[in-house]
Protein backbone atom coordinates (compact mmCIF):
# COMPACT_ATOMS: atom_id res chain seq x y z
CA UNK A 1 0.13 -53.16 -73.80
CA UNK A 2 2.71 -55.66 -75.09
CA UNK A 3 4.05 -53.61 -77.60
CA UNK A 4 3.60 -50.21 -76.74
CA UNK A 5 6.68 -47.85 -78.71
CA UNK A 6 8.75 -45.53 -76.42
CA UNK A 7 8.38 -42.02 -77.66
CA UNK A 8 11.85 -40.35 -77.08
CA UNK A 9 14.30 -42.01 -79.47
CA UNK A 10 16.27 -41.96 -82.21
CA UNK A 11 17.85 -44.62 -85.19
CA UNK A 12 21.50 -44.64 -85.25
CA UNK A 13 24.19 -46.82 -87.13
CA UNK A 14 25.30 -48.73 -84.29
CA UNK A 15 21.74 -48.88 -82.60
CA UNK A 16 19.06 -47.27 -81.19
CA UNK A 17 19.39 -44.28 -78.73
CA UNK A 18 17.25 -43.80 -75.60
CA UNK A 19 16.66 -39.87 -75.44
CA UNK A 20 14.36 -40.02 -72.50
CA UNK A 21 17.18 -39.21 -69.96
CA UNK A 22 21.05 -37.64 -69.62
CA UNK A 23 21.80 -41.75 -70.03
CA UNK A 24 20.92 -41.46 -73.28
CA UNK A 25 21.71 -45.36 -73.63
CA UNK A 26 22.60 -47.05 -77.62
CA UNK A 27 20.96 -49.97 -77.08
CA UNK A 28 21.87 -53.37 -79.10
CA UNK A 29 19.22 -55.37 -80.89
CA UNK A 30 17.00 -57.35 -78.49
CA UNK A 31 19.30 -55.44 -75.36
CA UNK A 32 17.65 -52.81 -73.03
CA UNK A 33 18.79 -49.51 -71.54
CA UNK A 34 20.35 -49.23 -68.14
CA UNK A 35 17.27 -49.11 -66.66
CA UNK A 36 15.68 -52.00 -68.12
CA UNK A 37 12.24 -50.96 -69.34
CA UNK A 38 13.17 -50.15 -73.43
CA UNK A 39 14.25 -52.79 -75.00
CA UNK A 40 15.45 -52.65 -79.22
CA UNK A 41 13.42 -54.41 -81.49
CA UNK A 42 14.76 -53.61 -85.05
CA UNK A 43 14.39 -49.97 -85.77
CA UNK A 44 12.29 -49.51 -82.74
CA UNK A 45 12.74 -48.70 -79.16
CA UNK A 46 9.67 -50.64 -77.42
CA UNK A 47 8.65 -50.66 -73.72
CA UNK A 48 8.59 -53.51 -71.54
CA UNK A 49 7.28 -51.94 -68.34
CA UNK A 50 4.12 -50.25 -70.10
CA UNK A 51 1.47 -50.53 -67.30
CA UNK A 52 3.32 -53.36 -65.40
CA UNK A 53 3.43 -52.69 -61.63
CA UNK A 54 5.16 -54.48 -58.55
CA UNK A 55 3.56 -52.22 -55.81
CA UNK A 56 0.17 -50.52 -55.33
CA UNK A 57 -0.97 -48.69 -51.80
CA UNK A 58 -2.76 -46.49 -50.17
CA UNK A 59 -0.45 -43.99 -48.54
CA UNK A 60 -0.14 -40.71 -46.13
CA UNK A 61 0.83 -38.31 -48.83
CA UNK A 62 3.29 -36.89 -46.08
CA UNK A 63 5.20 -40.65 -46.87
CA UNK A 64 6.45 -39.62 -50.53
CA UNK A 65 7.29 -37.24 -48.40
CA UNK A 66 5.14 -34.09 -48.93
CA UNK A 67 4.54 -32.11 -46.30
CA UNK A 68 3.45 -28.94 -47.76
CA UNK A 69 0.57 -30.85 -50.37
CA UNK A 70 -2.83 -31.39 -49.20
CA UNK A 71 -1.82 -32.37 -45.40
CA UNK A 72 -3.21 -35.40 -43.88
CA UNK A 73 -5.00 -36.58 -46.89
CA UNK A 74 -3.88 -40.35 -48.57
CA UNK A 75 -3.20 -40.85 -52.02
CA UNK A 76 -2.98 -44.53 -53.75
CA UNK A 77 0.69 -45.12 -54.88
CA UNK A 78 2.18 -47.29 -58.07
CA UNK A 79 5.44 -48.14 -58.78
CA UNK A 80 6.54 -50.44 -61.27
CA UNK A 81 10.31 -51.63 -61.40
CA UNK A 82 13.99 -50.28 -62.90
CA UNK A 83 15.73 -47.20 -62.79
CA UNK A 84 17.89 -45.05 -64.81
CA UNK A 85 20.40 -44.66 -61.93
CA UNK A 86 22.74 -47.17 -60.13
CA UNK A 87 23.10 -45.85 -56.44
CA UNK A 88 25.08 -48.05 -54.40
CA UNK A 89 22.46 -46.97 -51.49
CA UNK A 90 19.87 -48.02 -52.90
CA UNK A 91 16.86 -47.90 -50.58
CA UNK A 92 14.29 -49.63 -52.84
CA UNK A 93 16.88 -52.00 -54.51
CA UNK A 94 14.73 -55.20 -54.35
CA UNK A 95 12.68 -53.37 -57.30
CA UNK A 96 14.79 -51.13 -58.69
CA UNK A 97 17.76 -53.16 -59.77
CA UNK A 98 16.06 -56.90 -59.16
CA UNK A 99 13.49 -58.33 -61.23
CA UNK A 100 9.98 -58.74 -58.88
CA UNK A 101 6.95 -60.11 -60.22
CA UNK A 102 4.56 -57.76 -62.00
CA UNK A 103 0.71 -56.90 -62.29
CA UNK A 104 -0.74 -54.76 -65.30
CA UNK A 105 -3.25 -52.17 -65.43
CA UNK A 106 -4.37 -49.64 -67.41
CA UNK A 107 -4.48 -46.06 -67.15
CA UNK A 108 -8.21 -46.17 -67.01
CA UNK A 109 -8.49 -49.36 -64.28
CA UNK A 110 -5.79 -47.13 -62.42
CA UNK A 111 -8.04 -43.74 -62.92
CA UNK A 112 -11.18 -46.23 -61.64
CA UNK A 113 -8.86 -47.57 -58.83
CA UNK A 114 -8.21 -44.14 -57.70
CA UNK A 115 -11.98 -42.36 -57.87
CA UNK A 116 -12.47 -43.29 -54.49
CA UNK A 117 -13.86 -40.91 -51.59
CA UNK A 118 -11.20 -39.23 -50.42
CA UNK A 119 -8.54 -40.07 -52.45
CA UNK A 120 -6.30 -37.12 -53.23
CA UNK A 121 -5.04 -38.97 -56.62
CA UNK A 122 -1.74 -41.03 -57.80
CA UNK A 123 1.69 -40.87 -56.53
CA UNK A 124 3.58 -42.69 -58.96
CA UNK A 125 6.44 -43.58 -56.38
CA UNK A 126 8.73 -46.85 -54.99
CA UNK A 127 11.03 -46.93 -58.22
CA UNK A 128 11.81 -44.08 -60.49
CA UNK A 129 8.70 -42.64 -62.31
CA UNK A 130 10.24 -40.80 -65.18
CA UNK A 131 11.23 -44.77 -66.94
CA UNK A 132 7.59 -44.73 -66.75
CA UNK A 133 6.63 -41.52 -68.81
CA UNK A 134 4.69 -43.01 -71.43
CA UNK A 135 2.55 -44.70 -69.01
CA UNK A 136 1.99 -41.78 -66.51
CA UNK A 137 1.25 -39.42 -69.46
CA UNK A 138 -1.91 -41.93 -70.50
CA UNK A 139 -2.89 -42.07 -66.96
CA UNK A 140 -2.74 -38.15 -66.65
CA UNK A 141 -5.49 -37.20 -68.27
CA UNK A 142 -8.32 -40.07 -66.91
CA UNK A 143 -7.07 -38.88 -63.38
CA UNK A 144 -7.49 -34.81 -63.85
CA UNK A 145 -10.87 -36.04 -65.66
CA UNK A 146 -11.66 -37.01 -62.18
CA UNK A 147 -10.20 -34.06 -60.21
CA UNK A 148 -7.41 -36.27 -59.12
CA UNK A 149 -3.79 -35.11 -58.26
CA UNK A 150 -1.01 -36.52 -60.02
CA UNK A 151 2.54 -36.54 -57.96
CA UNK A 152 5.99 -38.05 -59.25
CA UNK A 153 8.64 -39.14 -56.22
CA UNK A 154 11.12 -39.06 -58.62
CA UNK A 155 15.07 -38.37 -59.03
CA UNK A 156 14.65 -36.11 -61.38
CA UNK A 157 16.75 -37.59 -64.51
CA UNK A 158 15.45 -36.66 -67.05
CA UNK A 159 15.71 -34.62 -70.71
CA UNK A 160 14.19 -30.79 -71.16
CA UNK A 161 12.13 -32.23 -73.80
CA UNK A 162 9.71 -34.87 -72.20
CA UNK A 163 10.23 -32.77 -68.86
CA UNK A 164 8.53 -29.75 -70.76
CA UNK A 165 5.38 -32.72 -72.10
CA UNK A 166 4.61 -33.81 -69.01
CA UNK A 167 5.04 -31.18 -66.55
CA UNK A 168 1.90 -29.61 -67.36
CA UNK A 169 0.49 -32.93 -65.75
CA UNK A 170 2.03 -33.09 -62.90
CA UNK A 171 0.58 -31.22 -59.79
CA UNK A 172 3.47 -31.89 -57.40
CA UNK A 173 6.65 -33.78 -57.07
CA UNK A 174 9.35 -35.00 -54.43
CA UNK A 175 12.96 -34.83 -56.05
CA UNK A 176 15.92 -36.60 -54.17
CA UNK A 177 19.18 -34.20 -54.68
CA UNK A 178 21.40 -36.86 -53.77
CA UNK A 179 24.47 -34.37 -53.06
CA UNK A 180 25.57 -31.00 -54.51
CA UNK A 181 29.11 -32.62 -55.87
CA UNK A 182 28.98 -33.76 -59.66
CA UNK A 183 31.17 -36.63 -58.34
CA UNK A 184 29.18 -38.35 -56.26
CA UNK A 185 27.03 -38.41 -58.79
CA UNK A 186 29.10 -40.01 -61.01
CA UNK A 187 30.84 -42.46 -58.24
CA UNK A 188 27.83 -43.79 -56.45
CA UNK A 189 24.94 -43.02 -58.51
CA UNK A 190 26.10 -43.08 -62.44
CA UNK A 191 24.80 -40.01 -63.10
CA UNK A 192 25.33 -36.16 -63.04
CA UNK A 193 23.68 -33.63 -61.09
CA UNK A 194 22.86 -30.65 -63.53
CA UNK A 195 19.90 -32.58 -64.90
CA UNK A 196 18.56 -33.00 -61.22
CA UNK A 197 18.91 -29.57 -61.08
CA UNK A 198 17.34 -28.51 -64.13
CA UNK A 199 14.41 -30.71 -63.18
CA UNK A 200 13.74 -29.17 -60.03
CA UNK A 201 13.72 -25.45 -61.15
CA UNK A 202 12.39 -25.98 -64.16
CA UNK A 203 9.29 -27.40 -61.85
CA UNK A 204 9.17 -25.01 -59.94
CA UNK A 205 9.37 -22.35 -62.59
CA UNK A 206 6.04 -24.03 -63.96
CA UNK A 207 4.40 -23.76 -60.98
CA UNK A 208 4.65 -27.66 -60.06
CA UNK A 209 4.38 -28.09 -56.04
CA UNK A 210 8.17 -29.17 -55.26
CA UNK A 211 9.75 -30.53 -52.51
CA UNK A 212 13.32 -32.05 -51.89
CA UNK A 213 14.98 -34.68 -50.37
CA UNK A 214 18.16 -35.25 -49.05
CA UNK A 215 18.97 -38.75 -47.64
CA UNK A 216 22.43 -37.58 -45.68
CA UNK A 217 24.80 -40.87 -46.25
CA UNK A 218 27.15 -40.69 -43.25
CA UNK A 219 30.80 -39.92 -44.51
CA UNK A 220 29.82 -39.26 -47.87
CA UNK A 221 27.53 -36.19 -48.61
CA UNK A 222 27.06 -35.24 -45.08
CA UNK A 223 29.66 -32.37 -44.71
CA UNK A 224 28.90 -28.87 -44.22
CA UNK A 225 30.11 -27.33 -47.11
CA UNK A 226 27.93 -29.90 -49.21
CA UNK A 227 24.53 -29.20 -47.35
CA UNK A 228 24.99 -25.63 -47.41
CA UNK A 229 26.04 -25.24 -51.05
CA UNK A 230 22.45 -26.92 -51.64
CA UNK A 231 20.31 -25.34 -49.38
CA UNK A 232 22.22 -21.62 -50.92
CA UNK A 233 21.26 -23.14 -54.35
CA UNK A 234 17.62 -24.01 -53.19
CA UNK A 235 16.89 -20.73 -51.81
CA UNK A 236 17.84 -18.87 -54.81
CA UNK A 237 15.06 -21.19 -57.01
CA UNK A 238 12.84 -20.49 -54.10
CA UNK A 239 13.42 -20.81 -50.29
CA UNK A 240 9.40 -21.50 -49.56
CA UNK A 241 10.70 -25.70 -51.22
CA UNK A 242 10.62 -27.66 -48.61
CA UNK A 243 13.26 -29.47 -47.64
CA UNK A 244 13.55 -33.26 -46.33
CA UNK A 245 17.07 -34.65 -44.99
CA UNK A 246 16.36 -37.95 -44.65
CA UNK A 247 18.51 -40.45 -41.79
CA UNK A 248 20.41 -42.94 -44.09
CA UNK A 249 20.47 -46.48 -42.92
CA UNK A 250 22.84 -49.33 -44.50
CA UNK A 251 21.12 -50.56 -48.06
CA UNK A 252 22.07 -52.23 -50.67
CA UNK A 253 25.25 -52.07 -51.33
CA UNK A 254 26.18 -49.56 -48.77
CA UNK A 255 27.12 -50.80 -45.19
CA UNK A 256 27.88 -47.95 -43.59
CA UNK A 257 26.77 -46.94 -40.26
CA UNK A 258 23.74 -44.96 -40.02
CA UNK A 259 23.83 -41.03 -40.33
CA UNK A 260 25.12 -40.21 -36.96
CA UNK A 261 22.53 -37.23 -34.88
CA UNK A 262 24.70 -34.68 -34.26
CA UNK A 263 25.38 -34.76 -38.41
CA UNK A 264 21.14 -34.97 -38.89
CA UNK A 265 20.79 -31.65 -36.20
CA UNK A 266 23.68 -29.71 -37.73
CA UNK A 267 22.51 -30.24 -41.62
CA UNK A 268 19.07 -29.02 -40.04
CA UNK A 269 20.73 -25.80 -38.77
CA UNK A 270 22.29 -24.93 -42.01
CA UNK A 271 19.62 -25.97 -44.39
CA UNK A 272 17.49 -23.47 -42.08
CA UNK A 273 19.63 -20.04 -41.75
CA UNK A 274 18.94 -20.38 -45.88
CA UNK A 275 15.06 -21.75 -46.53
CA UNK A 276 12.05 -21.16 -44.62
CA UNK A 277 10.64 -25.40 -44.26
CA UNK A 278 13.13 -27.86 -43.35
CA UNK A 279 12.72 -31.20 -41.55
CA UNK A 280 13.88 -34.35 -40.51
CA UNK A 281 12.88 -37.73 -41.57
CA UNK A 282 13.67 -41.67 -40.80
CA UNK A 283 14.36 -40.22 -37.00
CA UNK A 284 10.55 -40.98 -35.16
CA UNK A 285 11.66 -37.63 -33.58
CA UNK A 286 8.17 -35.19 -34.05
CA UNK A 287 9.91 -32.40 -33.13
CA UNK A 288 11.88 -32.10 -36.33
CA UNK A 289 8.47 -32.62 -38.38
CA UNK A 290 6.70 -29.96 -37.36
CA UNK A 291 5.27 -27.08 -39.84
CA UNK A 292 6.10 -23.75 -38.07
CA UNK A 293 5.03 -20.33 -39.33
CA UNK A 294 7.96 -18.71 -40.91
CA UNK A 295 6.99 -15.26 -39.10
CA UNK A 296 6.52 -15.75 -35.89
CA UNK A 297 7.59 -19.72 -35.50
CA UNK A 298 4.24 -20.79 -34.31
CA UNK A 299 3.12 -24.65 -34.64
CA UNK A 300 0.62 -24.67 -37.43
CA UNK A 301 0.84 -28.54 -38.62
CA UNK A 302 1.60 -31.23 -35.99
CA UNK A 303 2.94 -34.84 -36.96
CA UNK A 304 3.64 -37.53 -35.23
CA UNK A 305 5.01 -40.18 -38.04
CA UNK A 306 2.34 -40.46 -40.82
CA UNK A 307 -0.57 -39.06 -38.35
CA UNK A 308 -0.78 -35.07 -39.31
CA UNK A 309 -2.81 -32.05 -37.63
CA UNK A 310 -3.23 -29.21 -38.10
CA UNK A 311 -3.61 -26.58 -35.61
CA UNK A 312 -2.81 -23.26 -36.62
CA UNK A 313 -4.07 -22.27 -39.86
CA UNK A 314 -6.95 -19.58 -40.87
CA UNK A 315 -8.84 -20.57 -43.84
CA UNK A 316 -6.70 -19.48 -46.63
CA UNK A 317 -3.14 -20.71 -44.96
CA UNK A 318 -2.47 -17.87 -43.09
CA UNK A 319 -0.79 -18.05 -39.86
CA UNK A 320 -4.00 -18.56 -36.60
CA UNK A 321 -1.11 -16.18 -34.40
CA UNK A 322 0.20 -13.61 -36.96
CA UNK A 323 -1.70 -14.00 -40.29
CA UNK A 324 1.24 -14.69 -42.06
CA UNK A 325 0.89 -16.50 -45.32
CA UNK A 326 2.61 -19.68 -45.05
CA UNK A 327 3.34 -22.16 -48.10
CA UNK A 328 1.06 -24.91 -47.87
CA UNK A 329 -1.35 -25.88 -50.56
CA UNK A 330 -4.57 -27.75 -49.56
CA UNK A 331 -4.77 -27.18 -46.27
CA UNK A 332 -7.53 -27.70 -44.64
CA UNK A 333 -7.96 -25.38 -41.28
């Protein structure tokens, strides 16, 4: 596990290159990548954070947040540390861009860890999964050997070509879409948003259970035209994704006041004129996390924070008042 060789890279003159994600860092001899898991050793890209953890719980699954993935049931989460972005609102800073203590495991002792009753699988989660492909790819296959779920919270950076390995894996995923404006991408994040993009319909085009996140950052990507130009986008890949705009609060590097309420309830009316599930989060308000059937509007999935119930689904996930399908995989009536 010390020495463990990254599998997406490439020699060049002047270094190695990282082709894992769009950063595709050239990294010095003995340096690392912007996110600071590959470091060069010779003619070799080699991973530091194979295995290595900082956090491991057992969590709601509606906390990554999906709401629309096996309801109510818990599922253990990892995260290691590092990330591949640099946003200045960081809400998991202290381990994505500082250096906590780690733990190792291996995929197997993490497959063991999670073949308890009830578990629903692994949510690799807290810091950005993709820095951790290698690692999650290993654990896949011990985990579906056991009939667990495997679930990325991820921001979606990463290349087509070790999107296309490991999606096949994956059973669902949370993406953050962190605005619909290339430049705040590049000002507050160092990054672009057409590989977010890409990630999320190529996802859903494999028939990966997707959800999104926005976290609305008051005065910065919480203007109309910016919410609606995603949710038009979303609803064209498919407007069954549901869709999480998340209260910001100050983080990081980021002290700006929190995402005012009238700008939470009016990206909630836009996002919904275009896509069938959308919902509120960081408010404690249950009334904006609520499952309604997109027929008739009935209740059929009741939460109050992390507690979830369901109350109006036929076996199958149809509707109890109109027998409408509606998009929920796993539920249990």
């Amino acid at each position: 596990m010390n020495d463990v060789e990254a599998k997406y890279y490439r020699k060049m003159e002047k270094g190695v290159q990282c082709l894992l994600c769009p950063q595709v860092c050239v990294i010095a001899e003995g340096e690392t990548g912007l996110c600071r898991t590959r470091r060069r050793r010779g003619d070799r890209l080699a991973l530091e954070n194979y295995g290595r953890y900082t956090s491991m719980a057992m969590d709601p699954i509606e906390k990554k947040p999906l709401y629309h993935f096996h309801p109510g049931r818990e599922i253990l989460s990892i995260g290691g540390k590092g990330c591949n972005l640099g946003c200045v609102f960081c809400q998991n800073w202290g381990i994505s861009h500082e250096d906590p203590p780690t733990r190792r495991i291996t995929p197997e002792k993490l497959a063991d860890a999670a073949d308890a009753p009830g578990n629903l699988g692994v949510a690799f989660t807290y810091n950005e999964p993709f820095i951790w492909f290698e690692f999650i790819r290993d654990c896949a296959g011990p985990l579906r050997d056991r009939g667990k779920k495997v679930v990325l919270v991820t921001n979606g950076y990463v290349n087509p070509e070790p999107l296309d390995e490991i999606l096949p894996v994956i059973d669902a995923m949370n993406v953050d879409l962190k605005s619909f404006d290339d430049a705040f991408y590049r000002k507050y994040c160092s990054g672009r948003l057409a590989p977010v993009k890409r990630t999320i319909r190529k996802a859903a085009a494999a028939g990966t259970h997707v959800e999104v996140t926005l976290l609305l950052v008051t005065g910065l990507n919480d203007g109309d035209e910016n919410v609606g130009r995603m949710a038009d986008w979303l609803s064209e890949v498919d407007d069954a994704i549901p869709f999480h705009i998340s209260r910001f609060f100050p983080a990081y590097k980021l002290d700006l006041p929190p995402t005012p309420m009238e700008k939470m309830r009016r990206a909630y009316e836009i996002a919904s004129e275009k896509l069938k599930y959308v919902y509120l989060g960081n408010l404690g308000d249950p009334r904006y996390s609520r499952t309604r059937c997109p027929s008739c509007g009935e209740i059929v999935i009741e939460r109050t924070g992390y507690s979830t119930r369901v109350v109006g689904l036929k076996e199958g996930g149809a509707c109890a008042g109109c027998g409408s399908g509606v998009d929920i995989e796993g539920a249990a009536a």
